[in-house]
Protein backbone atom coordinates (compact mmCIF):
# COMPACT_ATOMS: atom_id res chain seq x y z
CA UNK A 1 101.55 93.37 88.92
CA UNK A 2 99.89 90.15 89.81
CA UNK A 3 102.96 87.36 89.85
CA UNK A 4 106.19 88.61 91.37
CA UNK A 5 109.23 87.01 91.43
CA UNK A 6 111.89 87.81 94.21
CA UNK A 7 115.42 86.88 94.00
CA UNK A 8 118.37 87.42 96.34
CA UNK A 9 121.67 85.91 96.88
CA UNK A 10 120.52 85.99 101.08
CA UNK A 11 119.27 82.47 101.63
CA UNK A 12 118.78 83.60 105.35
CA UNK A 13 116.04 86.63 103.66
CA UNK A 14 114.56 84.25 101.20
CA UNK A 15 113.90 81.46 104.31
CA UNK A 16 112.52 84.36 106.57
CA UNK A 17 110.33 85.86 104.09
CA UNK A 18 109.30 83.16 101.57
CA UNK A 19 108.29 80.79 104.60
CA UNK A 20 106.15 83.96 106.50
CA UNK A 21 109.14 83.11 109.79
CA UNK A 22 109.10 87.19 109.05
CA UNK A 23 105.67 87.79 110.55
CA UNK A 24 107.19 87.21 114.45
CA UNK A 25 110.04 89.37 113.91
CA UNK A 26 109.92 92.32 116.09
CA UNK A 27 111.94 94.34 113.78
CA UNK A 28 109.89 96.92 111.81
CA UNK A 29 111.14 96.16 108.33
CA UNK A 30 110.87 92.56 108.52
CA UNK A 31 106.92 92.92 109.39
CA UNK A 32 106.71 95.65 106.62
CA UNK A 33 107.78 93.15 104.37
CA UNK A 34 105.68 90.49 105.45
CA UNK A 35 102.27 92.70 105.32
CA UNK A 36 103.44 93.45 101.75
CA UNK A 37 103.70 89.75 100.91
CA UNK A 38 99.95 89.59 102.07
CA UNK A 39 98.54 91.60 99.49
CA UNK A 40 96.56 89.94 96.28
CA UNK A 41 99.36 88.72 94.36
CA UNK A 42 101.43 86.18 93.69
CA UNK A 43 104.74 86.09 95.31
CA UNK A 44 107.74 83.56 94.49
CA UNK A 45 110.85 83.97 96.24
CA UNK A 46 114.26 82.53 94.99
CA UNK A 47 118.06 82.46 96.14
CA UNK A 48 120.14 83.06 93.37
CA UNK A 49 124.03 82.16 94.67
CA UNK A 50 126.23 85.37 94.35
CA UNK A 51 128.63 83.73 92.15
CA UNK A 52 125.66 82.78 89.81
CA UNK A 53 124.61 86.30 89.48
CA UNK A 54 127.68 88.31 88.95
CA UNK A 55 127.23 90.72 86.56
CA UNK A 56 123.76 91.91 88.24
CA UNK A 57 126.02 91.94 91.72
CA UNK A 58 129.07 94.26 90.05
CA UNK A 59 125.80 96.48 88.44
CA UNK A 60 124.42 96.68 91.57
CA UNK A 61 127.22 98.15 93.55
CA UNK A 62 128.08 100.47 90.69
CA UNK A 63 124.12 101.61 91.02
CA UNK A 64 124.54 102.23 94.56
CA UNK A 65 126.65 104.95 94.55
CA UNK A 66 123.78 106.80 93.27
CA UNK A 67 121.02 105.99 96.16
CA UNK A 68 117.66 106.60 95.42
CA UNK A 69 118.07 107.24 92.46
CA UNK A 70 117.39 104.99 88.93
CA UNK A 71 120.65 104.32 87.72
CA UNK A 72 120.55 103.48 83.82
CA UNK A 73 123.70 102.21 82.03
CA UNK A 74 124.28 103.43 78.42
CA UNK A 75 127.45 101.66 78.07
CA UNK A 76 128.79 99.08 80.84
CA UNK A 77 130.97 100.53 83.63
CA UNK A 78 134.39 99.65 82.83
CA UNK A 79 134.94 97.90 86.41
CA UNK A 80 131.90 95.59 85.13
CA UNK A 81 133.19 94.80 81.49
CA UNK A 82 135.19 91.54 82.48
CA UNK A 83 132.16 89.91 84.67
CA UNK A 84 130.17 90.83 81.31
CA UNK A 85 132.35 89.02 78.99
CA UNK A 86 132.53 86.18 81.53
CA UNK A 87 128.95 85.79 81.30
């Protein structure tokens, strides 16, 4: 991939990263991000609000019961179904 788009509902991670603040951090993971952001592509971050994004949130959390793992939904979870039809 040569364009990327990032989006999170952290406004704090999207500053950080998307503005290179990450590159003095002295924690390991925010520096591991930041030498991936070097690389030859082209990187856009975004914050999406939470409340803008609910259906991928509810997904999310029913995904992450499953860690590392690729979590593919045949048929929405039940606990999702009313953010779905709200959307």
């Amino acid at each position: 991939f040569r364009k990327v788009v990032i989006k999170s509902d952290n406004a704090l991670l999207v500053d950080l990263v998307g503005n290179g603040y990450a590159a003095d951090s002295n924690i390991s993971e925010w520096r591991l991000i930041y030498d991936l952001c070097k690389k030859d592509w082209q990187l856009k971050f975004q914050h999406v609000p939470r409340d803008h994004n609910r259906l991928a949130y509810c997904m999310d959390k029913a995904a992450n019961s499953e860690l590392n793992r690729l979590s593919l939904f045949d048929v929405k979870p039940t606990h999702a179904r009313f953010v779905f039809e709200d959307d």
